[in-house]
N, C-alpha and C. Protein backbone atom coordinates (compact mmCIF):
# COMPACT_ATOMS: atom_id res chain seq x y z
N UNK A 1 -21.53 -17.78 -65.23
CA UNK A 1 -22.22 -16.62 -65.72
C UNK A 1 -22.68 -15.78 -64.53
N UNK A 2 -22.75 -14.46 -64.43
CA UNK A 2 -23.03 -13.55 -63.55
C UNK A 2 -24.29 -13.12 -63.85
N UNK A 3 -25.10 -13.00 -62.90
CA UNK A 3 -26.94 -12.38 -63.20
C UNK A 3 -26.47 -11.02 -62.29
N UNK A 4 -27.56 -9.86 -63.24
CA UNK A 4 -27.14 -8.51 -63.03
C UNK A 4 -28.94 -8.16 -63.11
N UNK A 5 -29.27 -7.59 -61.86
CA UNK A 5 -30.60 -7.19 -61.78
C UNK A 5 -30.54 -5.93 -62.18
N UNK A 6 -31.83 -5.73 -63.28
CA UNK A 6 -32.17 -4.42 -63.55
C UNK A 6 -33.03 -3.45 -62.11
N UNK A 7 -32.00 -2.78 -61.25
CA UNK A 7 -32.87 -2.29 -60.44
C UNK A 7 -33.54 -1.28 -60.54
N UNK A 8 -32.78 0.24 -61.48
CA UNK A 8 -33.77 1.14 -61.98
C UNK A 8 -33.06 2.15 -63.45
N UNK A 9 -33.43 2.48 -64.11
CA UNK A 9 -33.77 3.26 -65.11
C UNK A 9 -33.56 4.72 -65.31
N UNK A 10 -32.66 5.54 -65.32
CA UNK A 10 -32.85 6.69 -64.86
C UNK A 10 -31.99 7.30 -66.08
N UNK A 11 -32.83 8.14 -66.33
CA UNK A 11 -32.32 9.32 -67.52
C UNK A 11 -31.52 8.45 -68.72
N UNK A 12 -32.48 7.37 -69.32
CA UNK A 12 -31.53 6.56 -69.94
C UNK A 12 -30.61 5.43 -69.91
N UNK A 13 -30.24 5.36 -68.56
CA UNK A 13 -29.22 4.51 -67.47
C UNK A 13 -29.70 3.66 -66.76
N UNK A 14 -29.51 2.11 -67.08
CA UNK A 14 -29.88 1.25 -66.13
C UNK A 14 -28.63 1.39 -65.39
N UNK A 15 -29.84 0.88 -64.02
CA UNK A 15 -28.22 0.84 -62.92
C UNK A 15 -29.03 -0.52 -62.59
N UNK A 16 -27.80 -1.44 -62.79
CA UNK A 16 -27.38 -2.88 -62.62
C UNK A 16 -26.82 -3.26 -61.29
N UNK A 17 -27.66 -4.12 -60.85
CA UNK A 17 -26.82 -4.74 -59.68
C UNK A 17 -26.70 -5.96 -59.64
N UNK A 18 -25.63 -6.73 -59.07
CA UNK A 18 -25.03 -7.63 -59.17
C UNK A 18 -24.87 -8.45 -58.13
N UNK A 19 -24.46 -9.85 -57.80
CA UNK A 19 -24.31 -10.45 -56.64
C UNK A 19 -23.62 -10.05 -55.53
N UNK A 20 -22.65 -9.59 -55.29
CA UNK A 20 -21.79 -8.62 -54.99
C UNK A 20 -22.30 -7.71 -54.06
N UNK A 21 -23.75 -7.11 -54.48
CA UNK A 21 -24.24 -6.12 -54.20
C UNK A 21 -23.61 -4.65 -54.51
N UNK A 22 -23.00 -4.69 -55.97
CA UNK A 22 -22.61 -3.32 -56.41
C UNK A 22 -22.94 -3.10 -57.75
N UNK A 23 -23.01 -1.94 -58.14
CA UNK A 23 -23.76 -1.61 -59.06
C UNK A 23 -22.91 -0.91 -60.12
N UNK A 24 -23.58 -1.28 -61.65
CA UNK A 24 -23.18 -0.91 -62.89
C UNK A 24 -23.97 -0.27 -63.28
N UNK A 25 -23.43 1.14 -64.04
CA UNK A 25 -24.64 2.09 -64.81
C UNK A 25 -24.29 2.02 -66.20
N UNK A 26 -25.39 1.25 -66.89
CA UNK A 26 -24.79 1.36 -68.56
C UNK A 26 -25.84 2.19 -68.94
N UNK A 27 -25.94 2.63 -70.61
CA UNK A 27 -26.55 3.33 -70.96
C UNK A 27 -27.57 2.40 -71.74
N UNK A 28 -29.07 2.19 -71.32
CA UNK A 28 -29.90 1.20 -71.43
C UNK A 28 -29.87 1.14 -73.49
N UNK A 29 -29.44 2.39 -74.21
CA UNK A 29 -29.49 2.11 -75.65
C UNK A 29 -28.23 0.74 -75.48
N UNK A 30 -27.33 0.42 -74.79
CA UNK A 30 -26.51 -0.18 -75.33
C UNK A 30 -26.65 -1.99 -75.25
N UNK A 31 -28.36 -2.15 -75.00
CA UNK A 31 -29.11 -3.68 -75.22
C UNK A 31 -29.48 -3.87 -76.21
N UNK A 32 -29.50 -4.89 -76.88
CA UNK A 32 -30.10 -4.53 -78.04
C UNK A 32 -31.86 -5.50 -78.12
N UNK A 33 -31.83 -5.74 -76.69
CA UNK A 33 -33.27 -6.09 -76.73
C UNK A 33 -34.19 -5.01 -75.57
N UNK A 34 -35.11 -5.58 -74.84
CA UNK A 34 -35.69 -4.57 -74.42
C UNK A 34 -35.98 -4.80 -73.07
N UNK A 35 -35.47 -3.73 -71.92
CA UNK A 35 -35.22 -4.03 -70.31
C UNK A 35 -36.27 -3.32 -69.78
N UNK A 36 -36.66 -3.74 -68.43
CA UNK A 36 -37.04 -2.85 -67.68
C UNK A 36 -36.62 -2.94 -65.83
N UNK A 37 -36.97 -2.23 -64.79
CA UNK A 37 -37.20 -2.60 -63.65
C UNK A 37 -37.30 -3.97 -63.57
N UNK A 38 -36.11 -4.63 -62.80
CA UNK A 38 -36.66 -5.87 -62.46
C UNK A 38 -36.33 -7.42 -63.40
N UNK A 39 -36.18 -6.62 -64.52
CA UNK A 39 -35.50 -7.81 -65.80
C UNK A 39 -33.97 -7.86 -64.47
N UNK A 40 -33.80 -9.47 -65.55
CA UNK A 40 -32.13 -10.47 -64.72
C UNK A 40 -31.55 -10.46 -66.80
N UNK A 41 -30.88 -9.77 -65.91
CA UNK A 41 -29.60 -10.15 -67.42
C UNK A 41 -28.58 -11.11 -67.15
N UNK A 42 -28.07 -11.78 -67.62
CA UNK A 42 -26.95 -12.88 -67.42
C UNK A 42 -25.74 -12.14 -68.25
N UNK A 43 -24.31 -12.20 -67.98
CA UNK A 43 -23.68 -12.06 -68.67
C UNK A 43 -22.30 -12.75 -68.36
N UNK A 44 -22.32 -13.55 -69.71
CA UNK A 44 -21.39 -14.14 -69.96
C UNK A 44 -19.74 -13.55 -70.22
N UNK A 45 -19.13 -12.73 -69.81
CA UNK A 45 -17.83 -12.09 -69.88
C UNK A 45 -17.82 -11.10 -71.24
N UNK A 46 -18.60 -11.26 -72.33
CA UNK A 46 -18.67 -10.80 -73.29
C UNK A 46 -20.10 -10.04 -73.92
N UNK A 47 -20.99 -10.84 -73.07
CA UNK A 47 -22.51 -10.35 -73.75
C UNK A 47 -23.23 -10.37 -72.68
N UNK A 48 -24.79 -9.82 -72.70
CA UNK A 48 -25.39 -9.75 -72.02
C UNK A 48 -27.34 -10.41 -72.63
N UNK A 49 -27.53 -11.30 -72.11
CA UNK A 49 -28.97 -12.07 -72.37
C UNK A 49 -29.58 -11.52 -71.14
N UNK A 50 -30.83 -11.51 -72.11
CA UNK A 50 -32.04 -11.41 -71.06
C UNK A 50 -32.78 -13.14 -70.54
N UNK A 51 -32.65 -13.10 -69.19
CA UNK A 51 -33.21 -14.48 -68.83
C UNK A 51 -34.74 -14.28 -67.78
N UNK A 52 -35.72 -14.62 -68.87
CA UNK A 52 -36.96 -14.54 -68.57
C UNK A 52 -37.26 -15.89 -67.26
N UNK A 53 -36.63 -16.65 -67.10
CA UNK A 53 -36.82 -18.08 -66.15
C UNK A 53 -36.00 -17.07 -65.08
N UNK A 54 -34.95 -16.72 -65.08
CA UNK A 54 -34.79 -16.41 -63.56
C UNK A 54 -35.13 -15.02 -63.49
N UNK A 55 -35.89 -14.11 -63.68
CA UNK A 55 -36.58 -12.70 -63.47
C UNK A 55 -38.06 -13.43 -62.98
N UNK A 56 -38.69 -14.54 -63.47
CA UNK A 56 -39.88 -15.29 -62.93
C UNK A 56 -39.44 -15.66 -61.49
N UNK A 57 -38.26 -16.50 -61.70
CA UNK A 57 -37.63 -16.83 -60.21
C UNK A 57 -37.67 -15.86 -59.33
N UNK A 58 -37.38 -14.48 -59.79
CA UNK A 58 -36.96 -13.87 -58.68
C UNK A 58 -38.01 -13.13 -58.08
N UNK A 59 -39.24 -12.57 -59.51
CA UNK A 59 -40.56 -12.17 -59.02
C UNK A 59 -41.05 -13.37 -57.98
N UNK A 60 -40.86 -14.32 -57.98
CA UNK A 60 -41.51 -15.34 -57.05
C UNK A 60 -40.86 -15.45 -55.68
N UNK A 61 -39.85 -15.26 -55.63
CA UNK A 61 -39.40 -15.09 -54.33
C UNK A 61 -39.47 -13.92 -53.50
N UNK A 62 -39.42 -12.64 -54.57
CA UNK A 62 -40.00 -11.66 -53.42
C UNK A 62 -41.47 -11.61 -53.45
N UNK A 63 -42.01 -12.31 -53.84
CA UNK A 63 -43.55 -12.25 -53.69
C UNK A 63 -43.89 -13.31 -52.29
N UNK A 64 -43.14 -14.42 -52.36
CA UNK A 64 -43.30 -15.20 -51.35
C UNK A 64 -42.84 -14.49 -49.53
N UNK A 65 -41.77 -13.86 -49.74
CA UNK A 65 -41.37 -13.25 -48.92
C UNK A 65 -42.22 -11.84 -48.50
N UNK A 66 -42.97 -11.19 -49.55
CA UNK A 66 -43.77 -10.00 -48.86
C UNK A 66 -44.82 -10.81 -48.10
N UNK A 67 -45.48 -12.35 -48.80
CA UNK A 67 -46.44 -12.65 -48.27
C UNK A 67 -46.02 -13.13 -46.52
N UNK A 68 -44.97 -13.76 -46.37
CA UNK A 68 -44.46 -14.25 -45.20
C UNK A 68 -44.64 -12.59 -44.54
N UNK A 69 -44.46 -11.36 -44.58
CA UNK A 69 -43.66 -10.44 -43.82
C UNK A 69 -45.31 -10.11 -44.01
N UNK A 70 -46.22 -10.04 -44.34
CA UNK A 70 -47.58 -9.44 -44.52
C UNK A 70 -48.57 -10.56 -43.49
N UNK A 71 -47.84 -11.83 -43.41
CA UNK A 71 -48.63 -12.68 -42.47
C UNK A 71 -48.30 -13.06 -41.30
N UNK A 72 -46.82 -12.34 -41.33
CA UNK A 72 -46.53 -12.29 -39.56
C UNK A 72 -47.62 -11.85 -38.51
N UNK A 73 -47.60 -12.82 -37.33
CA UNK A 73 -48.55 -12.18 -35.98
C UNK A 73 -47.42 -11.15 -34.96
């Protein structure tokens, strides 16, 4: 399964990024649940889930990492 970060929102349009580091613009009506900044969608070749365990994951790792870059001497 491929995880696709919601990176931003614009005029309707999530733009999706991916492991890869390249990006998909769908038209955010075409979820049928509810995204924002920062949601991890998984998608299985056919569908797309929202996965609340790794969007926690990932808030936690860049949180750990601002704290490392905020406590450098």
């Amino acid at each position: 399964m491929t995880a696709f970060y919601v990176d931003r929102i614009e005029e309707g349009y999530a733009v999706l990024l991916f492991e890869v580091k390249q990006e998909v613009v769908l038209p955010v009506s075409s979820f049928d649940f509810e995204i924002s900044e920062g949601s991890v969608l998984l998608f299985d070749g056919e569908n797309f889930t929202l996965s609340i365990e790794k969007e926690e994951e990932k808030r936690n790792e860049n949180a750990d990492l601002l704290e490392k870059l905020l406590n450098r001497n």
